[in-house]
N, C-alpha and C. Protein backbone atom coordinates (compact mmCIF):
# COMPACT_ATOMS: atom_id res chain seq x y z
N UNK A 1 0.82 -1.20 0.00
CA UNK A 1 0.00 0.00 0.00
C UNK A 1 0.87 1.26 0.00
N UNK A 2 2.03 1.35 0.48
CA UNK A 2 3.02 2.59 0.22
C UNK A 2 3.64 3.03 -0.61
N UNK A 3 3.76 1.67 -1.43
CA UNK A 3 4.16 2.02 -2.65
C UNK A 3 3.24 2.18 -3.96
N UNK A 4 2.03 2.70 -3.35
CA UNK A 4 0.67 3.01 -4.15
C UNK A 4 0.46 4.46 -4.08
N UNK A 5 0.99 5.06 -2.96
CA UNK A 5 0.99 6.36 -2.45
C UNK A 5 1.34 7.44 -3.58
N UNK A 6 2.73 7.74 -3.68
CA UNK A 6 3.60 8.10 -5.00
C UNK A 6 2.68 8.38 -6.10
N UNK A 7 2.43 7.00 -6.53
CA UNK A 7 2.04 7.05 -8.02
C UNK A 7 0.90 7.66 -7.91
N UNK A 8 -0.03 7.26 -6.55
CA UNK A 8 -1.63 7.67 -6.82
C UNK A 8 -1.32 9.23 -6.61
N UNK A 9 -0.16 9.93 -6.11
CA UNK A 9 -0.10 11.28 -5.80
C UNK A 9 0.21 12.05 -7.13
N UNK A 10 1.35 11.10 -8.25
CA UNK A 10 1.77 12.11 -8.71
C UNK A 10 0.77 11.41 -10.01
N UNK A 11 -0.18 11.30 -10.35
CA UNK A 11 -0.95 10.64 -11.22
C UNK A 11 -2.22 11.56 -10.99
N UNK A 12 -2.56 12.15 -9.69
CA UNK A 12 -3.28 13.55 -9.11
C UNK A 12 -3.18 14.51 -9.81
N UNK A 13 -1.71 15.01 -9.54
CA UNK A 13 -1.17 16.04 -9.74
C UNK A 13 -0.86 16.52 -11.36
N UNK A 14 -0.74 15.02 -12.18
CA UNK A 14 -0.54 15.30 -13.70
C UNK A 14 -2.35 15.25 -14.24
N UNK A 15 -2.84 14.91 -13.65
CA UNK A 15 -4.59 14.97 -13.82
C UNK A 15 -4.93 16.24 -13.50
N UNK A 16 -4.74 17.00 -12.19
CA UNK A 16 -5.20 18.60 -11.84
C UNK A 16 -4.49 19.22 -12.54
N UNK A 17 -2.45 19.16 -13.13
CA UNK A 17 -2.46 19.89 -14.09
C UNK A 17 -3.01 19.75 -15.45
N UNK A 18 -3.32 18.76 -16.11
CA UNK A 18 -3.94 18.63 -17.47
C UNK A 18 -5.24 19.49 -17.55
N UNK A 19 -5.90 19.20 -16.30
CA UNK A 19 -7.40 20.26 -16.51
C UNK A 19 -7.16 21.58 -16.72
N UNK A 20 -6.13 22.18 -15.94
CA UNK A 20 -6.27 23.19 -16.48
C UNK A 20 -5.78 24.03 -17.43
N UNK A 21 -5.14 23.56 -18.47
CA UNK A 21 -4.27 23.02 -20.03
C UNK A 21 -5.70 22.98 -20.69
N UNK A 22 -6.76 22.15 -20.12
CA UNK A 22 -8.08 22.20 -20.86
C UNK A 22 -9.14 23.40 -20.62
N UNK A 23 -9.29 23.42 -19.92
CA UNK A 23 -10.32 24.60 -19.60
C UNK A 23 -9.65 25.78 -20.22
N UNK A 24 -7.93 26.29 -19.97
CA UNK A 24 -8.04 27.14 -20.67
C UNK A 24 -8.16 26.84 -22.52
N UNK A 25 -7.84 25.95 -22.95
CA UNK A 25 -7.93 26.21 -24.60
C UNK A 25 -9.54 25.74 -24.93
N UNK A 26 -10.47 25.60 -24.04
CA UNK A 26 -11.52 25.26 -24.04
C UNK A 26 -12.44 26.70 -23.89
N UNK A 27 -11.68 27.57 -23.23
CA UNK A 27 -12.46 28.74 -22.95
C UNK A 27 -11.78 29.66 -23.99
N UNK A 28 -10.74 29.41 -24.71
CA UNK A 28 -10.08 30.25 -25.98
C UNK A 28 -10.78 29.70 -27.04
N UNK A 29 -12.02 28.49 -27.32
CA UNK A 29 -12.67 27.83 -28.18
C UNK A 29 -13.85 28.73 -28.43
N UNK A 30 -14.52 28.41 -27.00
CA UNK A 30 -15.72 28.23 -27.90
C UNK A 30 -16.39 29.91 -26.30
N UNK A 31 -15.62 30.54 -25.91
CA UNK A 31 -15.90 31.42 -24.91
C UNK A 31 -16.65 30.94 -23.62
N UNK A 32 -16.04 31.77 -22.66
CA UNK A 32 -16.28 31.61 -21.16
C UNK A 32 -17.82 31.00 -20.84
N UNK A 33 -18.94 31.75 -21.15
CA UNK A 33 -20.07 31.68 -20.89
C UNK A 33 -20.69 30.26 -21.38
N UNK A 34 -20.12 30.26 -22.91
CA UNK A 34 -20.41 28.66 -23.43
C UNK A 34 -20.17 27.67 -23.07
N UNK A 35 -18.40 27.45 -22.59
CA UNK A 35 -17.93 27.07 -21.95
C UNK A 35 -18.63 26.24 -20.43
N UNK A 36 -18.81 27.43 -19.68
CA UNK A 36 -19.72 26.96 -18.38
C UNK A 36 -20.77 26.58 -18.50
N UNK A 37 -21.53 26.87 -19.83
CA UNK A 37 -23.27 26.01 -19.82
C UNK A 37 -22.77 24.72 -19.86
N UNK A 38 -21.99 24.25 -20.91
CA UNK A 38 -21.67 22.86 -21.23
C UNK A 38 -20.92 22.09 -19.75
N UNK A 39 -20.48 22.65 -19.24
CA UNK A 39 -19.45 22.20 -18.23
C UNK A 39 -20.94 22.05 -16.89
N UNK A 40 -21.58 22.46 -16.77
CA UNK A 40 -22.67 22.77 -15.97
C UNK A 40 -23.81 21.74 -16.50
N UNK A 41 -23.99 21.74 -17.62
CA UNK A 41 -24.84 20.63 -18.23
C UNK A 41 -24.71 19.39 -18.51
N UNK A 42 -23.43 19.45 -18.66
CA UNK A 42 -22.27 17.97 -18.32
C UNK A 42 -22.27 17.43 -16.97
N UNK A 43 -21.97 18.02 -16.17
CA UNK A 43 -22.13 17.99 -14.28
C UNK A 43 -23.87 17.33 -14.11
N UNK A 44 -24.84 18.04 -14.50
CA UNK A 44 -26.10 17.58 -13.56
C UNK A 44 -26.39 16.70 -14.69
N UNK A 45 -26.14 16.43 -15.95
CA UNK A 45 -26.56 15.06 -16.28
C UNK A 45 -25.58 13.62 -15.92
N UNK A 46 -24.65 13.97 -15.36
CA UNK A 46 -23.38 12.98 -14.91
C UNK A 46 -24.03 12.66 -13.49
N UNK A 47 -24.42 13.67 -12.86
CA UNK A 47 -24.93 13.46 -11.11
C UNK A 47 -26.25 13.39 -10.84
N UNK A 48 -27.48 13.77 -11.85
CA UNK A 48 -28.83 13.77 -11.83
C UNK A 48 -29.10 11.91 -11.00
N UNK A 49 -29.74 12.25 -10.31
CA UNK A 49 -30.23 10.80 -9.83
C UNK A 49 -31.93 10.44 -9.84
N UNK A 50 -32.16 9.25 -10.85
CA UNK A 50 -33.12 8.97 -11.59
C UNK A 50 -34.40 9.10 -10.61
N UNK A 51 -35.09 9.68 -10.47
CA UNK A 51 -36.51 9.19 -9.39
C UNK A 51 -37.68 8.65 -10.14
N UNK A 52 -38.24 7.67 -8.97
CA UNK A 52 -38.93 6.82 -9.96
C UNK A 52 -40.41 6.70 -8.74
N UNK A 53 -41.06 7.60 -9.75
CA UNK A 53 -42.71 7.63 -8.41
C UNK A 53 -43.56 6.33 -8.88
């Protein structure tokens, strides 16, 4: 398990920097505002939880 540590840390850290490598050429695409609908509309259909009456 310690030697899981490392990798799961620096495998974090190359993941939190890549996002934001994306967001910005993502917000030089298609603009800020567009940007956040999709990113926002992406989010509650990824987390929406189905109810069933």
């Amino acid at each position: 398990m310690r030697r899981l540590a490392p990798v799961a840390l620096l495998s974090i850290t190359v993941i939190w920097g890549w996002t934001f490598v994306l967001v910005k050429e993502g917000m030089e695409l298609v603009g800020p505002f567009t940007f956040l609908v999709c990113r926002i509309i992406l989010a509650c259909s990824l987390t929406e939880t189905p109810t069933f009456k």
